[in-house]
Protein backbone atom coordinates (compact mmCIF):
# COMPACT_ATOMS: atom_id res chain seq x y z
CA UNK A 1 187.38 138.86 148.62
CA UNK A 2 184.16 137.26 149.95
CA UNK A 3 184.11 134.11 147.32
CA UNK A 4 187.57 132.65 147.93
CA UNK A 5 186.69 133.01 152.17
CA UNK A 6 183.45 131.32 151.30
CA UNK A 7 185.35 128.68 149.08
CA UNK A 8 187.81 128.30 152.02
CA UNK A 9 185.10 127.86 154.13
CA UNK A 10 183.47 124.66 151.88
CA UNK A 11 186.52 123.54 151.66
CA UNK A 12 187.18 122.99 155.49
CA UNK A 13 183.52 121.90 155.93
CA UNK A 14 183.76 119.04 153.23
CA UNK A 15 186.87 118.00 154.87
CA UNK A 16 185.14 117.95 158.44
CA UNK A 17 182.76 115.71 156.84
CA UNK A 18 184.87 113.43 155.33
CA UNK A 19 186.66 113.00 158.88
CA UNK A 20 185.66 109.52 160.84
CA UNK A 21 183.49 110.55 164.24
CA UNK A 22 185.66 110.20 167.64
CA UNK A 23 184.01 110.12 171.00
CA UNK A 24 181.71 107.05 169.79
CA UNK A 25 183.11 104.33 172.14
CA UNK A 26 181.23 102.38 175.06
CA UNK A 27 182.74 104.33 177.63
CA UNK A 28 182.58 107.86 176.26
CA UNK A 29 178.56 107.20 174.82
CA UNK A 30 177.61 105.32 178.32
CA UNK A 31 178.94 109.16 179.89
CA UNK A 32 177.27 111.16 177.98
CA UNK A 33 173.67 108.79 177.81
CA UNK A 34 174.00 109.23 181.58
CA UNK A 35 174.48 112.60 181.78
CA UNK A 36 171.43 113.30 179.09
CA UNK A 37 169.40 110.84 181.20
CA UNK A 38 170.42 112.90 184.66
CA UNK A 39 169.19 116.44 183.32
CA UNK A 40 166.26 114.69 181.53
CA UNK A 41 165.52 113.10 185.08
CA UNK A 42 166.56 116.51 187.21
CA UNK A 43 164.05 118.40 184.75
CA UNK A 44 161.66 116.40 184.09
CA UNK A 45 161.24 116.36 187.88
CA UNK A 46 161.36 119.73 188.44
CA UNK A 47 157.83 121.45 189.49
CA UNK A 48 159.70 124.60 187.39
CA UNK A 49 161.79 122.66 184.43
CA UNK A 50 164.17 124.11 186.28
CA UNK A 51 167.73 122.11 186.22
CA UNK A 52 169.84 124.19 188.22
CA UNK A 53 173.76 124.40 187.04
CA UNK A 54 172.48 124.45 183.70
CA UNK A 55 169.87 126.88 183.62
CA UNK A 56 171.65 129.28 186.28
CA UNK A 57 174.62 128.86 183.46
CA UNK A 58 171.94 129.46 180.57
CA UNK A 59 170.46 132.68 182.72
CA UNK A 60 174.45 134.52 182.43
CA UNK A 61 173.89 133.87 179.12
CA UNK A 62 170.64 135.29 178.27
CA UNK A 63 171.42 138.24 180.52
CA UNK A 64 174.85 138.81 178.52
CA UNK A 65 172.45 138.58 175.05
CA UNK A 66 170.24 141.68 175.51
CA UNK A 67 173.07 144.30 175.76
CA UNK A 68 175.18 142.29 173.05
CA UNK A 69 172.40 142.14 170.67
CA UNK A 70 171.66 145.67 172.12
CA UNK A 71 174.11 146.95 169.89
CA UNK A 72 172.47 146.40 166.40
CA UNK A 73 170.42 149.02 167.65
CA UNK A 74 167.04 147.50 166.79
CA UNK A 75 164.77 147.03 170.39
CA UNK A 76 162.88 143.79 169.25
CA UNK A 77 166.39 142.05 168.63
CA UNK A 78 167.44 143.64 172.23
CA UNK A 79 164.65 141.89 173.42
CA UNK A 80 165.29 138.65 172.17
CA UNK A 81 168.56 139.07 172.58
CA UNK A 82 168.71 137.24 175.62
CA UNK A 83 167.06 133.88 174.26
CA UNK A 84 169.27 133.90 171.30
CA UNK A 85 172.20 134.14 173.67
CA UNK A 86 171.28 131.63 175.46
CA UNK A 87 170.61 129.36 172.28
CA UNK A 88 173.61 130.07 170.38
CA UNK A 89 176.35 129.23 172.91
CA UNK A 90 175.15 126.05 172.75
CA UNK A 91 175.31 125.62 169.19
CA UNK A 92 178.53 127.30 168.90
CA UNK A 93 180.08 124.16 171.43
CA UNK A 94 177.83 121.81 168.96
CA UNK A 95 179.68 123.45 166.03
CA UNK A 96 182.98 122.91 167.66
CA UNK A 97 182.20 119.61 168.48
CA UNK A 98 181.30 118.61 165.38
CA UNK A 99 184.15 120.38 164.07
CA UNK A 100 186.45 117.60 165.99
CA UNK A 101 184.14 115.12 164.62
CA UNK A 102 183.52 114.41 168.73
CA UNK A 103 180.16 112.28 169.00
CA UNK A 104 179.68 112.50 172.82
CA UNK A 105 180.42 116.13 172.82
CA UNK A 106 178.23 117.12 169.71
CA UNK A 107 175.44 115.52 171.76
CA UNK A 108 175.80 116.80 174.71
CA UNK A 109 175.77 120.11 173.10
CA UNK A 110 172.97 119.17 171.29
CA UNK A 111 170.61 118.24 174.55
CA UNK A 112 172.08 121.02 176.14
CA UNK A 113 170.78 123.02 173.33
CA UNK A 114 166.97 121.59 173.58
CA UNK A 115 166.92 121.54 177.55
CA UNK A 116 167.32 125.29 176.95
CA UNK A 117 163.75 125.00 175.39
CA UNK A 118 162.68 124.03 178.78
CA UNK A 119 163.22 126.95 180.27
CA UNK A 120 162.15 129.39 177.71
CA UNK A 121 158.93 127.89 177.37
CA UNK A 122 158.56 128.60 181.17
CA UNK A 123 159.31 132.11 180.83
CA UNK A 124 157.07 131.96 177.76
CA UNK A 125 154.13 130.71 179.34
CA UNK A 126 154.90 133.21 181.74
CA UNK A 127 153.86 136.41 179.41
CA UNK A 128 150.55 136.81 180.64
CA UNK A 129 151.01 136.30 184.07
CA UNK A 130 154.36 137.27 184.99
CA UNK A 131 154.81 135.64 188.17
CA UNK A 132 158.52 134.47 187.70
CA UNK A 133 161.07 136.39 189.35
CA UNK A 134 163.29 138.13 186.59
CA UNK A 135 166.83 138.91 186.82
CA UNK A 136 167.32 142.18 187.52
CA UNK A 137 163.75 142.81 187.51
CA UNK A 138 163.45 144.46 184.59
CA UNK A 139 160.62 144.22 181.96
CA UNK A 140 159.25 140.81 180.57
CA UNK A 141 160.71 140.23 177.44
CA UNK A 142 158.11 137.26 176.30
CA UNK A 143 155.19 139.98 177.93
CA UNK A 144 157.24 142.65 175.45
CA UNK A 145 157.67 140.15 172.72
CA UNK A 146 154.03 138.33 172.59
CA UNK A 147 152.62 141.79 172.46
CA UNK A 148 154.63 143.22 169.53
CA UNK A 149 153.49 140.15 168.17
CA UNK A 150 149.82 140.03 168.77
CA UNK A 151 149.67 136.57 170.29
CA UNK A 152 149.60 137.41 174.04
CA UNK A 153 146.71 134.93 174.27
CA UNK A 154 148.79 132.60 172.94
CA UNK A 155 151.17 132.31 175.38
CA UNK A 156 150.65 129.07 177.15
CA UNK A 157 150.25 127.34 173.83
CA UNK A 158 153.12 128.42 172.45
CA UNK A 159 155.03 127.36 175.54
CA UNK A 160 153.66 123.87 175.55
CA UNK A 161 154.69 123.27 171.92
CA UNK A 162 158.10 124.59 172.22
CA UNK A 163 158.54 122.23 175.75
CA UNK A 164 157.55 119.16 173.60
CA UNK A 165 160.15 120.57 170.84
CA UNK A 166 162.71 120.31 173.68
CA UNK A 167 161.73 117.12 174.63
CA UNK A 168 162.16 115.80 171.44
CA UNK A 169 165.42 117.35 170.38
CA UNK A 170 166.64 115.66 173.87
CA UNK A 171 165.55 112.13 172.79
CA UNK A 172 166.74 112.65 169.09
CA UNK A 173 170.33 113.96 170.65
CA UNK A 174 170.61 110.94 173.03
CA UNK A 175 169.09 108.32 169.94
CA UNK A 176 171.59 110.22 167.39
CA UNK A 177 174.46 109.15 169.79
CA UNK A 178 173.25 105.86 170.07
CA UNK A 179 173.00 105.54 166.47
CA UNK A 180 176.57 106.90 166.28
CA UNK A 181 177.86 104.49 168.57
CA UNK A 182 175.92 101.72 166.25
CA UNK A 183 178.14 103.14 163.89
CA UNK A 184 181.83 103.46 165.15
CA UNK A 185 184.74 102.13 162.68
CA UNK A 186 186.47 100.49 165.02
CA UNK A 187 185.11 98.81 168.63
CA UNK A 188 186.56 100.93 171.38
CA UNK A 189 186.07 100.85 175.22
């Protein structure tokens, strides 16, 4: 039962990726570059990282992942529940978008997806010293997390390194657009 879902499922992804990119034109890449460059701007701006529809969006979403992931049962994964959550709906509207072959969308997804480093850094570097204000103020899961760990002391570092990973996914979503757009079969508007 398994092998002819997972054939099915080959199947449709070879024929995704045979399937010319939309959402490459002038119009529809000048958008989304512009919208990339306004969070990159709004965050990079930010004393806190902090750009505010998306990351008050991105909070619902980490709050939903702790008592979704709560379910398996397992407390580290309840834990980190909330961070995955707030990961994977991103990549689940990159998978879509790149399921409709949409260029502009798939990147947008995509930065979306790496801004959301942004903030979990800050809440990373945050372990140790737990100044934020948490939702609900309930326990620290990065405090929680680093310690079950062992690399508390780590914190800061760890933070910094996964802010430049966010950074760079941002640039590499906005230059993979640009490259698509490079790339379009036909000119369009």
């Amino acid at each position: 039962m398994l092998e002819p879902m997972l054939e099915d499922l080959k199947e449709r992804i070879d024929d995704i990726r045979a399937s010319p990119w939309e959402g490459a034109g002038t119009a529809a890449t000048a958008s989304a570059l512009a919208a990339m460059l306004l969070v990159a701007l709004v965050d990079g701006l930010s004393s806190q990282s902090w750009v505010p529809v998306l990351d008050s969006l991105n909070l619902v979403f980490h709050e939903a992942g702790h008592p979704l992931f709560g379910l398996f049962g397992w407390e580290t994964l309840t834990i980190l529940g909330g961070t995955l959550m707030q990961l994977i709906v991103p990549l689940l509207v990159l998978a879509a978008a790149w399921g409709r072959r949409q260029a502009a969308g798939a990147a947008l997804a995509a930065c979306w997806f790496f801004q959301n480093f942004h903030n979990i850094a800050r809440y990373m570097a945050d372990a140790r010293e737990q100044v934020l204000p948490l939702a609900g103020g309930g326990e620290h899961d990065w405090l929680n997390l680093f310690l079950r760990w062992g690399c508390l002391q780590s914190d800061t570092a760890i933070a910094r390194d996964i802010h430049i990973l966010g950074w760079l996914g941002m640039l590499g979503s906005a230059a993979w657009l640009l490259w698509r757009w490079t790339r379009r079969e036909s000119p369009q508007p």
